[in-house]
C-alpha atoms as a PDB file:
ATOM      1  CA  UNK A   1       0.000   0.000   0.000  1.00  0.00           C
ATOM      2  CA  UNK A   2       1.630   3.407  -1.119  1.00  0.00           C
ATOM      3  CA  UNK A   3       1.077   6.668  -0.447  1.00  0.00           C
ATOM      4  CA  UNK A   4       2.823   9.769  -1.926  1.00  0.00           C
ATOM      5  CA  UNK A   5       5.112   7.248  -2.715  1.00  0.00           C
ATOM      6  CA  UNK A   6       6.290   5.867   0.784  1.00  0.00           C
ATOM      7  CA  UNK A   7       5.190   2.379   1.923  1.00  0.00           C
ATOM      8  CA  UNK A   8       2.344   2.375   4.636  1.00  0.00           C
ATOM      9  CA  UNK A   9       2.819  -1.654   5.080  1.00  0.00           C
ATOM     10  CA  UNK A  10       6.275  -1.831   5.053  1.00  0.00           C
ATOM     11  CA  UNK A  11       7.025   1.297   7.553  1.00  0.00           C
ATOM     12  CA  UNK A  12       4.015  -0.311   9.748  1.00  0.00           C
ATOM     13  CA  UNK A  13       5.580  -3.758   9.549  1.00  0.00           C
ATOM     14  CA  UNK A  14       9.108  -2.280  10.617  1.00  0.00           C
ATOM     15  CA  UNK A  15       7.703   0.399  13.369  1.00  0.00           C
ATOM     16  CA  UNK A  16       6.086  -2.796  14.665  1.00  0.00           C
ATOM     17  CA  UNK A  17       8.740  -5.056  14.669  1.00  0.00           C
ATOM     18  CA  UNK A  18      11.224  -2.758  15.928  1.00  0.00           C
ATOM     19  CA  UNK A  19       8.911  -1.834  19.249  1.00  0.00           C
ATOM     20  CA  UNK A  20       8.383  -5.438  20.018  1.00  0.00           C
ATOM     21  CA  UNK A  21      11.849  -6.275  20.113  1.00  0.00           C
ATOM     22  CA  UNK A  22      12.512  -3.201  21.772  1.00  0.00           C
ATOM     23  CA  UNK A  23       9.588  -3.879  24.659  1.00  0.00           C
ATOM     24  CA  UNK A  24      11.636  -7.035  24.934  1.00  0.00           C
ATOM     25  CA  UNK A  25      14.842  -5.637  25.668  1.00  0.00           C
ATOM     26  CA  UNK A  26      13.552  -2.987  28.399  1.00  0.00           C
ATOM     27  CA  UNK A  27      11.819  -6.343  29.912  1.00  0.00           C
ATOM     28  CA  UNK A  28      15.127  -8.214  30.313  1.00  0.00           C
ATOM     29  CA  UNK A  29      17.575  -5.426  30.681  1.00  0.00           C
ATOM     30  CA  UNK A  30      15.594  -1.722  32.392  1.00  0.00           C
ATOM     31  CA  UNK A  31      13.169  -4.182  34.130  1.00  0.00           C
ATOM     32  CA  UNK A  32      15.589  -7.163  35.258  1.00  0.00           C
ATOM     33  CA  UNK A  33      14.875  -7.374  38.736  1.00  0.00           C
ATOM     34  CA  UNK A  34      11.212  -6.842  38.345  1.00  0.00           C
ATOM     35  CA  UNK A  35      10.685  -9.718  35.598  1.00  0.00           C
ATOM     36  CA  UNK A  36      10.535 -13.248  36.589  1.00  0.00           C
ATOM     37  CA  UNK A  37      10.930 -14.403  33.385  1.00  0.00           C
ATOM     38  CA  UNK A  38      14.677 -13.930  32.879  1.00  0.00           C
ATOM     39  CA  UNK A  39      17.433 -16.226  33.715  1.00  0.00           C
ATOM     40  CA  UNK A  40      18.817 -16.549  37.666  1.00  0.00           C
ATOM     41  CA  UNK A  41      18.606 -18.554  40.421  1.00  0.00           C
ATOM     42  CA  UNK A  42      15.093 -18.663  41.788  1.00  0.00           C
ATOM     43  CA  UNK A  43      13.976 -20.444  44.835  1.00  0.00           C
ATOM     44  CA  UNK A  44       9.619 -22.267  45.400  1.00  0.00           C
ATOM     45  CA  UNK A  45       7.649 -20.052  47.145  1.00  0.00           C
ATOM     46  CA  UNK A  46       4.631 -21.812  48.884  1.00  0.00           C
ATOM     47  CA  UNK A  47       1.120 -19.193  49.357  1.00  0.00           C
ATOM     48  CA  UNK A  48      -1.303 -20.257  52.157  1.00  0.00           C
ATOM     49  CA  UNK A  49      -3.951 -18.230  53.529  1.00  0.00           C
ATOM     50  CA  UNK A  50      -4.344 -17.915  57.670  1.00  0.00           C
ATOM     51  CA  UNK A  51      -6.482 -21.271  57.994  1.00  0.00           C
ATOM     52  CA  UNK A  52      -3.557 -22.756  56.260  1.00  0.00           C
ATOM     53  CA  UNK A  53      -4.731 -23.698  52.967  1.00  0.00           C
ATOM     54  CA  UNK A  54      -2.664 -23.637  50.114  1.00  0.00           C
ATOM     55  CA  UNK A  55      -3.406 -21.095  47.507  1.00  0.00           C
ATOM     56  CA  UNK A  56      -0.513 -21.381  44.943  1.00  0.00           C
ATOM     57  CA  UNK A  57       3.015 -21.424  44.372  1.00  0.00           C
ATOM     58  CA  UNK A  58       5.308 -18.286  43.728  1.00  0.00           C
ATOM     59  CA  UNK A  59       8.392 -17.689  42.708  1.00  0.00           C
ATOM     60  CA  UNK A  60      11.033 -15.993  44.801  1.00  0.00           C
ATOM     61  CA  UNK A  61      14.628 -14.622  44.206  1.00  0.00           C
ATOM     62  CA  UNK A  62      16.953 -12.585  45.852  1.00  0.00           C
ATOM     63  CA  UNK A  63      17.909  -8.808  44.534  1.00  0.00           C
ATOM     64  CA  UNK A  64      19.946  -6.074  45.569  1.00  0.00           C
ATOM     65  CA  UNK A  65      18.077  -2.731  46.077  1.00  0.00           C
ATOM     66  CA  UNK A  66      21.089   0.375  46.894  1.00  0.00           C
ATOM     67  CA  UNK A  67      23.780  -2.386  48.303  1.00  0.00           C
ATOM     68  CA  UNK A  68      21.306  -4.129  50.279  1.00  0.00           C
ATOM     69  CA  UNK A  69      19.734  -7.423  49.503  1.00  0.00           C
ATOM     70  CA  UNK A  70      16.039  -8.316  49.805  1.00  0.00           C
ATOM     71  CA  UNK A  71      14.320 -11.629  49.024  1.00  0.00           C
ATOM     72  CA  UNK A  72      11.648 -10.442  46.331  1.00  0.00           C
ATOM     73  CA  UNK A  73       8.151 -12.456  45.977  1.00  0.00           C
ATOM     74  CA  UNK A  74       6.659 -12.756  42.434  1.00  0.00           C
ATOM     75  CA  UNK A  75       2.963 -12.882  43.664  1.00  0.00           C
ATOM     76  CA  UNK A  76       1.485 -12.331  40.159  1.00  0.00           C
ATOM     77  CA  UNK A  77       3.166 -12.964  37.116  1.00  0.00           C
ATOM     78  CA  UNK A  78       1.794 -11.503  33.552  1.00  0.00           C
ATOM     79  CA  UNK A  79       0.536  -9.374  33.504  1.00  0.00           C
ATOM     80  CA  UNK A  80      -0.180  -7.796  36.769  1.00  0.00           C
ATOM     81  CA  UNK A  81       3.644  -8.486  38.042  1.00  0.00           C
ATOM     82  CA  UNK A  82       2.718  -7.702  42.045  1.00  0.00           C
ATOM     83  CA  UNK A  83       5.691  -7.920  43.947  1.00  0.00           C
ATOM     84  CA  UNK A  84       6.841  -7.658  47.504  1.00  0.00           C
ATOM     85  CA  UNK A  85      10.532  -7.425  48.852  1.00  0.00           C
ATOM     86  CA  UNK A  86      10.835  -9.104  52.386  1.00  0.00           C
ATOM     87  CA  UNK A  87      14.074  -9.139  54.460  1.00  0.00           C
ATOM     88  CA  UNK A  88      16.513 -11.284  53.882  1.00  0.00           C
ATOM     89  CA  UNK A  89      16.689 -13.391  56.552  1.00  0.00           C
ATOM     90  CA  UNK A  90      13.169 -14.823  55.093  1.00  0.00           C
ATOM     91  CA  UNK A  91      15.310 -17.263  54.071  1.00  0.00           C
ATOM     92  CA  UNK A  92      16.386 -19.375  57.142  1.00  0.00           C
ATOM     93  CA  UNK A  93      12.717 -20.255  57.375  1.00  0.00           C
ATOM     94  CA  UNK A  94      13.355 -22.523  53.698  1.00  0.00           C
ATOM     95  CA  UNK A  95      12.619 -26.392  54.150  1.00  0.00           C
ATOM     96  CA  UNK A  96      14.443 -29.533  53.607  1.00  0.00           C
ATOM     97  CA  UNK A  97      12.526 -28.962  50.135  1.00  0.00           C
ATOM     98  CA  UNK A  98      13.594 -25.756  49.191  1.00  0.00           C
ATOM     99  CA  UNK A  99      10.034 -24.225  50.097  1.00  0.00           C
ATOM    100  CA  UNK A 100       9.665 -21.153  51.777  1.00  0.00           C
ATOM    101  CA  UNK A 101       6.018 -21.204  53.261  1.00  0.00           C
ATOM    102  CA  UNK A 102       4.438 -17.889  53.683  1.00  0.00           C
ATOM    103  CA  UNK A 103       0.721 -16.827  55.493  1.00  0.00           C
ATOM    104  CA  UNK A 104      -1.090 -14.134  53.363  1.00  0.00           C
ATOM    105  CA  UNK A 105      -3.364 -12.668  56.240  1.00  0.00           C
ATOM    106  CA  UNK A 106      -5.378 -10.388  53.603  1.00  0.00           C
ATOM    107  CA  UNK A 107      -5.938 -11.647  50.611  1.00  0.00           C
ATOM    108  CA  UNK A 108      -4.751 -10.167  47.175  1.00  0.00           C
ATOM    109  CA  UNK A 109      -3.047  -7.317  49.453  1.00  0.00           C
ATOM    110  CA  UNK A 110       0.001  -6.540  48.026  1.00  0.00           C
ATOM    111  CA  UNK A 111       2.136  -5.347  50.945  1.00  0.00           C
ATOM    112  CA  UNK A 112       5.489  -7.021  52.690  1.00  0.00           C
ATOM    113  CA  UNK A 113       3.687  -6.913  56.014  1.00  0.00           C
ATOM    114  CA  UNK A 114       0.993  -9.143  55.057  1.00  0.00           C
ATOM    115  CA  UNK A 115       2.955 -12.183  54.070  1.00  0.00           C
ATOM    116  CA  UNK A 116       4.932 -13.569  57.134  1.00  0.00           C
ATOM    117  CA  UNK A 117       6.579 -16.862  56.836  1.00  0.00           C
ATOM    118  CA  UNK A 118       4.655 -20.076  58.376  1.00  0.00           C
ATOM    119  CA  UNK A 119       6.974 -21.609  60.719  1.00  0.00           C
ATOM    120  CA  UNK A 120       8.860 -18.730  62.166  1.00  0.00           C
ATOM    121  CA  UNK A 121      12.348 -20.636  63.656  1.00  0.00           C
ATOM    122  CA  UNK A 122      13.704 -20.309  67.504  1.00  0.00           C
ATOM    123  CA  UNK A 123      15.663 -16.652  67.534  1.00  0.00           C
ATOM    124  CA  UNK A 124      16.559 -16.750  70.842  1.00  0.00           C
ATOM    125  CA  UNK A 125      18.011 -20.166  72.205  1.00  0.00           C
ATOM    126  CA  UNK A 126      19.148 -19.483  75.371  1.00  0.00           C
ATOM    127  CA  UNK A 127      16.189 -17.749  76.474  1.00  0.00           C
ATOM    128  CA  UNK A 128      13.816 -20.746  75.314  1.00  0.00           C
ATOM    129  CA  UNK A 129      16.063 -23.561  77.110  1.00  0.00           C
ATOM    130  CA  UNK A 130      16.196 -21.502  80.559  1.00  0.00           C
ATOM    131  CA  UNK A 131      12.018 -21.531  80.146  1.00  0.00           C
ATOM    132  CA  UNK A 132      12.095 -25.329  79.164  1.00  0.00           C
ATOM    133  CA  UNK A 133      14.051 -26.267  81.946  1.00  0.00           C
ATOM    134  CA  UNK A 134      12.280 -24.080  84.864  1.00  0.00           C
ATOM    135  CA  UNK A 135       9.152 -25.836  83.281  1.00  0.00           C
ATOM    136  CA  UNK A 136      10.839 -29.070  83.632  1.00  0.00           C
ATOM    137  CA  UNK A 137      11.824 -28.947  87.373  1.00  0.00           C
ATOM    138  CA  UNK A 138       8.193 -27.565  88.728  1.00  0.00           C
ATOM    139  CA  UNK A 139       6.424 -30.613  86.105  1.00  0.00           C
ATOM    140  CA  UNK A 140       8.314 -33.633  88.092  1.00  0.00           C
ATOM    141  CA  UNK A 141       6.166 -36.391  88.781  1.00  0.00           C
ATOM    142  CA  UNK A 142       4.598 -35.864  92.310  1.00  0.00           C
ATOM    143  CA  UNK A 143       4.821 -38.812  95.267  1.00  0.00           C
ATOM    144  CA  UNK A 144       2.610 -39.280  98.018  1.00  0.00           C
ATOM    145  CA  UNK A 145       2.857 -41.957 100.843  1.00  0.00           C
ATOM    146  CA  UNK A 146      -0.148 -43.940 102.197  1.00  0.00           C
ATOM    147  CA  UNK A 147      -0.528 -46.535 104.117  1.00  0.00           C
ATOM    148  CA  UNK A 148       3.421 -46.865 104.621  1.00  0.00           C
ATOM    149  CA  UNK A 149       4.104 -46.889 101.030  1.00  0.00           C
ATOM    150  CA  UNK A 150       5.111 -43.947  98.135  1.00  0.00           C
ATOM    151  CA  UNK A 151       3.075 -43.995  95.023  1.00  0.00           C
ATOM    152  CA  UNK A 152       3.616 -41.353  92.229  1.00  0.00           C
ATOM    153  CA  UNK A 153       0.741 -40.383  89.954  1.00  0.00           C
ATOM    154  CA  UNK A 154       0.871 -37.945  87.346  1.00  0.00           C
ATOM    155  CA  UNK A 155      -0.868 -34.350  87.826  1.00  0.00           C
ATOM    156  CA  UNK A 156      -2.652 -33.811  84.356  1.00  0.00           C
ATOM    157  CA  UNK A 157      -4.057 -30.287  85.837  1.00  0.00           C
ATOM    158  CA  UNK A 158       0.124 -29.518  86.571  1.00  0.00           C
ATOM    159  CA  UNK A 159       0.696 -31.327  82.989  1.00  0.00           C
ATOM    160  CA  UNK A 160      -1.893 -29.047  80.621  1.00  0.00           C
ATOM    161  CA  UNK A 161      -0.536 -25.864  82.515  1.00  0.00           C
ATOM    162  CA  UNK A 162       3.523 -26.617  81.677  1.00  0.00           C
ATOM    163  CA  UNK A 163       2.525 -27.733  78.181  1.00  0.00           C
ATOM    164  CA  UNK A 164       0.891 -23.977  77.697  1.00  0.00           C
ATOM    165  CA  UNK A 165       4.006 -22.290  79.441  1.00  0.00           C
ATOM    166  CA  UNK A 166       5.670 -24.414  77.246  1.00  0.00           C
ATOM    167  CA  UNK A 167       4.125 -23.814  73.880  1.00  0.00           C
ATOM    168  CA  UNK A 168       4.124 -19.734  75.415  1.00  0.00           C
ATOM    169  CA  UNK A 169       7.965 -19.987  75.678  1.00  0.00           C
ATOM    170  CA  UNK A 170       7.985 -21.247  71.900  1.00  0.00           C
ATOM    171  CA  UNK A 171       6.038 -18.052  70.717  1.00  0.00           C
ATOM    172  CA  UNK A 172       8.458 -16.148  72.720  1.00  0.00           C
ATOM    173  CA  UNK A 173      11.074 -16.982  71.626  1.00  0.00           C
ATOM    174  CA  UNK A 174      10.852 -17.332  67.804  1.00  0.00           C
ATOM    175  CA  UNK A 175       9.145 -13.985  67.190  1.00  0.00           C
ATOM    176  CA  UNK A 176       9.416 -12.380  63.793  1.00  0.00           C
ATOM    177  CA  UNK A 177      11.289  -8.973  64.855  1.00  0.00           C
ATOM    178  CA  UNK A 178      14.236 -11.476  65.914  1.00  0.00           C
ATOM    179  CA  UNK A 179      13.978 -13.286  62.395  1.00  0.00           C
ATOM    180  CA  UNK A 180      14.206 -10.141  60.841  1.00  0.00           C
ATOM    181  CA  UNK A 181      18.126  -8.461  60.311  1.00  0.00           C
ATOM    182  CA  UNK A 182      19.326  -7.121  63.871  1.00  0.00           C
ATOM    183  CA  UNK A 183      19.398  -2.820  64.547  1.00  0.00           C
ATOM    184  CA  UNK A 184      23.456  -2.700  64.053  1.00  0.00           C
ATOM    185  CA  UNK A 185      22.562  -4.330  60.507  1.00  0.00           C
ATOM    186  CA  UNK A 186      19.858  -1.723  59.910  1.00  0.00           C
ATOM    187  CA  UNK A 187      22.342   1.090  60.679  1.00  0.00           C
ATOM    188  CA  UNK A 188      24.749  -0.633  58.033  1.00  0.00           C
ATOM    189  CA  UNK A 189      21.893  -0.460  55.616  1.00  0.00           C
ATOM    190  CA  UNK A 190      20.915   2.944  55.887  1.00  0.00           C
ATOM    191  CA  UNK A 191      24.254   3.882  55.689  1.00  0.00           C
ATOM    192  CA  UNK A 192      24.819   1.728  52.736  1.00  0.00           C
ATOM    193  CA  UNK A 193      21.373   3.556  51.172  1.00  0.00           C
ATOM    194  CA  UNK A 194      23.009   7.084  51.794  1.00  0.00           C
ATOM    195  CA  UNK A 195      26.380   6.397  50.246  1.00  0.00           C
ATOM    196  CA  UNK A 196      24.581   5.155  47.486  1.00  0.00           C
ATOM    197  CA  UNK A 197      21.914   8.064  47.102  1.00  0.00           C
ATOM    198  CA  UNK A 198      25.107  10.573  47.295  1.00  0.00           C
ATOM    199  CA  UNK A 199      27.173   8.438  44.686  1.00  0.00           C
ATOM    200  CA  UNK A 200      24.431   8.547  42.944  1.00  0.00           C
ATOM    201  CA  UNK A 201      23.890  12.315  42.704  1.00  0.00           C
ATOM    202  CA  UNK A 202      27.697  12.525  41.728  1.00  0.00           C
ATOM    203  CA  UNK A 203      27.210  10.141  38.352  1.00  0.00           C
ATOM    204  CA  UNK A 204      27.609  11.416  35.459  1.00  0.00           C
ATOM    205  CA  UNK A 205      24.925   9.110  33.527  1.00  0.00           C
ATOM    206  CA  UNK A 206      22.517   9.563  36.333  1.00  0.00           C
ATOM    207  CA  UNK A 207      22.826  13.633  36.178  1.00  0.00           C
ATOM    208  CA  UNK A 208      23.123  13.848  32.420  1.00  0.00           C
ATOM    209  CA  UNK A 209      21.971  10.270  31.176  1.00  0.00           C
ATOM    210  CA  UNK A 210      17.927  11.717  30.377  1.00  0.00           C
ATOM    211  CA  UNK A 211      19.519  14.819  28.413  1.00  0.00           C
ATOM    212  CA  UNK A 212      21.890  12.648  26.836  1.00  0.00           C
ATOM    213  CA  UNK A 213      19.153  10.056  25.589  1.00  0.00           C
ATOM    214  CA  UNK A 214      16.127  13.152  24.309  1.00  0.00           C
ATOM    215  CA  UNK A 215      18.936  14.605  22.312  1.00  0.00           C
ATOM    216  CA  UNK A 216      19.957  10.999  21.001  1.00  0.00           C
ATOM    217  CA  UNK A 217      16.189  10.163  20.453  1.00  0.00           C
ATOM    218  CA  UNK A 218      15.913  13.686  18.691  1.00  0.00           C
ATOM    219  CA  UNK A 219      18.763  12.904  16.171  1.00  0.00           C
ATOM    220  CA  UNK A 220      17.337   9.881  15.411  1.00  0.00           C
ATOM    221  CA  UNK A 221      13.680  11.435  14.824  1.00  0.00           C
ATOM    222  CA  UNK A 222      15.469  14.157  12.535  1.00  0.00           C
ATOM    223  CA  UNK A 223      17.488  11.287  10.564  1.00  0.00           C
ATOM    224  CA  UNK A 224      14.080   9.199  10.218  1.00  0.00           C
ATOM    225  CA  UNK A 225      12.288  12.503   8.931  1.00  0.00           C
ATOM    226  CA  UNK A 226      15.077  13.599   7.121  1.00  0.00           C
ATOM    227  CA  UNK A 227      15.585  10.582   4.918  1.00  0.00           C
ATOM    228  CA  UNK A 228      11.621   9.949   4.659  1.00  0.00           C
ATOM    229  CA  UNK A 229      11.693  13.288   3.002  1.00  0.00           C
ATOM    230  CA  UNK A 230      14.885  12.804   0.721  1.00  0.00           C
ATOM    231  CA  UNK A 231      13.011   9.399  -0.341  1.00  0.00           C
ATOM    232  CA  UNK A 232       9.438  10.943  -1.003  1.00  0.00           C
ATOM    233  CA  UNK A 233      11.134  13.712  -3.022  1.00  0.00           C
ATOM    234  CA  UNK A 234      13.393  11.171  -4.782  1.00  0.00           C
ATOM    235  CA  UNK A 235      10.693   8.826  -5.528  1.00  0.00           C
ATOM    236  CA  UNK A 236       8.436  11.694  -7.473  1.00  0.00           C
ATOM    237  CA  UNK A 237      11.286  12.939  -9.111  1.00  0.00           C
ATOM    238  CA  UNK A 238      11.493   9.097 -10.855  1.00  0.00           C
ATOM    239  CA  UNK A 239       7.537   9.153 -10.858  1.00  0.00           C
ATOM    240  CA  UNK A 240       8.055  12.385 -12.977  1.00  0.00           C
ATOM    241  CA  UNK A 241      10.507  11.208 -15.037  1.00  0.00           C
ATOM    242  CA  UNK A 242       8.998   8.260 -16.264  1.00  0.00           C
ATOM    243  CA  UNK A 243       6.063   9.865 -16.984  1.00  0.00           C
ATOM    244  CA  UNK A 244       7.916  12.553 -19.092  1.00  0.00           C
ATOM    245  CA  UNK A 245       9.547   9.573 -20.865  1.00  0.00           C
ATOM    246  CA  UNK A 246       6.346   8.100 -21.542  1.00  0.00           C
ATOM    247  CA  UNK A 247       4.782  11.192 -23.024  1.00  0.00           C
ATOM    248  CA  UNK A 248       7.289  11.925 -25.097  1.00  0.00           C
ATOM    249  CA  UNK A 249       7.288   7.944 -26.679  1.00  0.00           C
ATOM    250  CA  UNK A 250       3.882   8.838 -27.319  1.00  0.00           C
ATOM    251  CA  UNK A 251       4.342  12.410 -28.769  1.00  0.00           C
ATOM    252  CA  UNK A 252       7.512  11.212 -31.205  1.00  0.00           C
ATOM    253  CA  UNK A 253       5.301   8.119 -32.403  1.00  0.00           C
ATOM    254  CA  UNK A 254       2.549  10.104 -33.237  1.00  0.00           C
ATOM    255  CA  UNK A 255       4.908  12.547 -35.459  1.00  0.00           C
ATOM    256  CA  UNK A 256       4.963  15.453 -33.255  1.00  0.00           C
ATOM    257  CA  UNK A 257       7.904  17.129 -31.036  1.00  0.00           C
ATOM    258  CA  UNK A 258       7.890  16.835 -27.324  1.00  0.00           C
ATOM    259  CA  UNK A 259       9.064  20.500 -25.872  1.00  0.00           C
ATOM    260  CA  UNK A 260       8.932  19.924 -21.737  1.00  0.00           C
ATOM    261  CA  UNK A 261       7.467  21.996 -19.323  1.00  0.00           C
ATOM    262  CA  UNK A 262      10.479  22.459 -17.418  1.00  0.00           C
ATOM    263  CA  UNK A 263      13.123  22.918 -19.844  1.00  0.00           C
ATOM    264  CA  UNK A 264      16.498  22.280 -18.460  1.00  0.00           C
ATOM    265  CA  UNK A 265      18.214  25.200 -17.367  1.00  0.00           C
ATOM    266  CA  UNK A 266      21.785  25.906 -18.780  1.00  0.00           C
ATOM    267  CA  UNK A 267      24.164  25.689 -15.325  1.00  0.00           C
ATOM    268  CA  UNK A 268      27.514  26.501 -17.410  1.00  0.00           C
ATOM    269  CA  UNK A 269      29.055  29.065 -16.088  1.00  0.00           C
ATOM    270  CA  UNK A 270      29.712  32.296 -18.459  1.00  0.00           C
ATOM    271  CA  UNK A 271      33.173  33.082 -19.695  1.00  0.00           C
ATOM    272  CA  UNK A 272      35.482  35.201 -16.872  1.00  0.00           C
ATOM    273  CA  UNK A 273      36.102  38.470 -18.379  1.00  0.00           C
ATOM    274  CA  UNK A 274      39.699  39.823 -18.296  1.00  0.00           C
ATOM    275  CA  UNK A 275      40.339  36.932 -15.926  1.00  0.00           C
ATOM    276  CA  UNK A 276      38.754  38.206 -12.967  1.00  0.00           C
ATOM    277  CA  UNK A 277      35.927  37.183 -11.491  1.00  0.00           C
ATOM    278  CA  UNK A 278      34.128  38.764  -8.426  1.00  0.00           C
ATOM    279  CA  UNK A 279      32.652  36.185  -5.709  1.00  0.00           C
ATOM    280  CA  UNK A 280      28.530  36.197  -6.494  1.00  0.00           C
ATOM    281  CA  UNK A 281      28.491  38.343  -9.327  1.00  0.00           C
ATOM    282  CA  UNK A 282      27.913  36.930 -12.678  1.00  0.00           C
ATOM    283  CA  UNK A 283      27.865  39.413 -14.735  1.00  0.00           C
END
């Protein structure tokens, strides 16, 4: 399909092909921690709501945000692409299968602080065992004598109250503020986020890098026009020519003499008199 000369199709075609590829290179290159489509190492996710049943699976990977890493859950792939970056240390939490379970407490709520992992592991050891064994010493088996003779029974009133001390002390003592990095590690990562916001400020590509690419995009839209132009004008200029051509086979065949429109101009130069010749004068 042509018009004034130029090829609708083929420009369409190319405009086309050109922005698909070039949606697929912002995808893997501008967008590479975002997509979870591109190659790296990427570790099973497991989604369950608060009563524990299993929604779906996720996919999970660890990226660097300013010099500091963060374990970053694909919730939603295409096209949505919801995404949440939890701490780190999400990761001691993983399986012997290489799951990572995580509670969504609201559903489709797409915020770090409403996915916390299932089975949140002991953070403070010492702590626990020091409960455990107080628990231990007040839960031994109780003796009574009668009759002359000691017989031990077993207090299930003393038993149900250790076993909720006990299962108290695990809640305790594996609480998710603990799994989470400690405060001297948050200092190092706000001071890690500053260096990097004032390094930042300092690049050269980062201060100049938009100005650099609207002037390159700018010399590319005046090439693209530019040679659109020379090829529409060089294109009617053949269209026009071969027209001519053909009306002046018809003109000589029928006996008569072709005289153009547009005669040719002379462009020779006239003869320099006494051999001088002033700049712009012709004459």
């Amino acid at each position: 399909m042509d018009f004034f000369g130029l090829d609708l199709a083929g420009i369409l075609f190319t405009a086309a092909f050109v922005s698909f590829w070039g949606a697929i290179f912002i995808g893997f290159v501008v967008f590479y921690g975002k997509n979870p489509y591109v190659p790296r190492r990427y570790y099973r996710v497991k989604l369950k709501n608060k009563d524990g049943y299993f929604l779906r699976f996720c996919k999970g990977w660890i990226v660097t945000e300013k010099k500091v890493k963060w374990f970053r859950v694909g919730l939603r792939g295409f096209s949505s692409f919801k995404q949440v970056d939890k701490d780190i240390a999400i990761m001691e939490t993983i399986d012997d299968e290489g799951i990572i379970n995580l509670i969504e407490n609201v559903p489709d709520k797409y915020e770090a602080e409403n996915y916390t992992p299932e089975n949140i592991p002991i953070t403070q050891i010492d702590r626990h065992m020091k409960d455990v064994e107080k628990i231990i010493q007040s839960a031994c088996v109780r003796s009574v004598e009668k009759n002359g003779e000691v017989k031990n029974y077993v207090d299930t009133g003393a038993v149900e109250h250790y076993t909720m001390q006990i299962r108290e002390s695990l809640n305790a003592s594996r609480r998710l503020v603990d799994l989470n990095t400690s405060k001297a590690t948050k200092e190092y990562i706000s001071q890690a986020r500053r260096e990097a916001e004032r390094v930042k400020s300092d690049d050269f590509i980062y201060k100049y890098g938009p100005i650099i690419s609207l002037i390159v995009a700018c010399l590319f839209a005046y090439l693209i026009i530019d040679g659109s132009v020379k090829s529409y004008q060089t294109t009617m200029a053949q269209q026009a020519a071969v027209m001519e051509n053909g009306y002046r086979n018809v003109i000589e065949q029928c006996g008569g003499v072709y005289h153009p429109v547009n005669p040719p101009k002379n462009e020779t130069a006239a003869p320099v008199k006494n051999g001088v010749q002033i700049p712009f004068i012709t004459t």
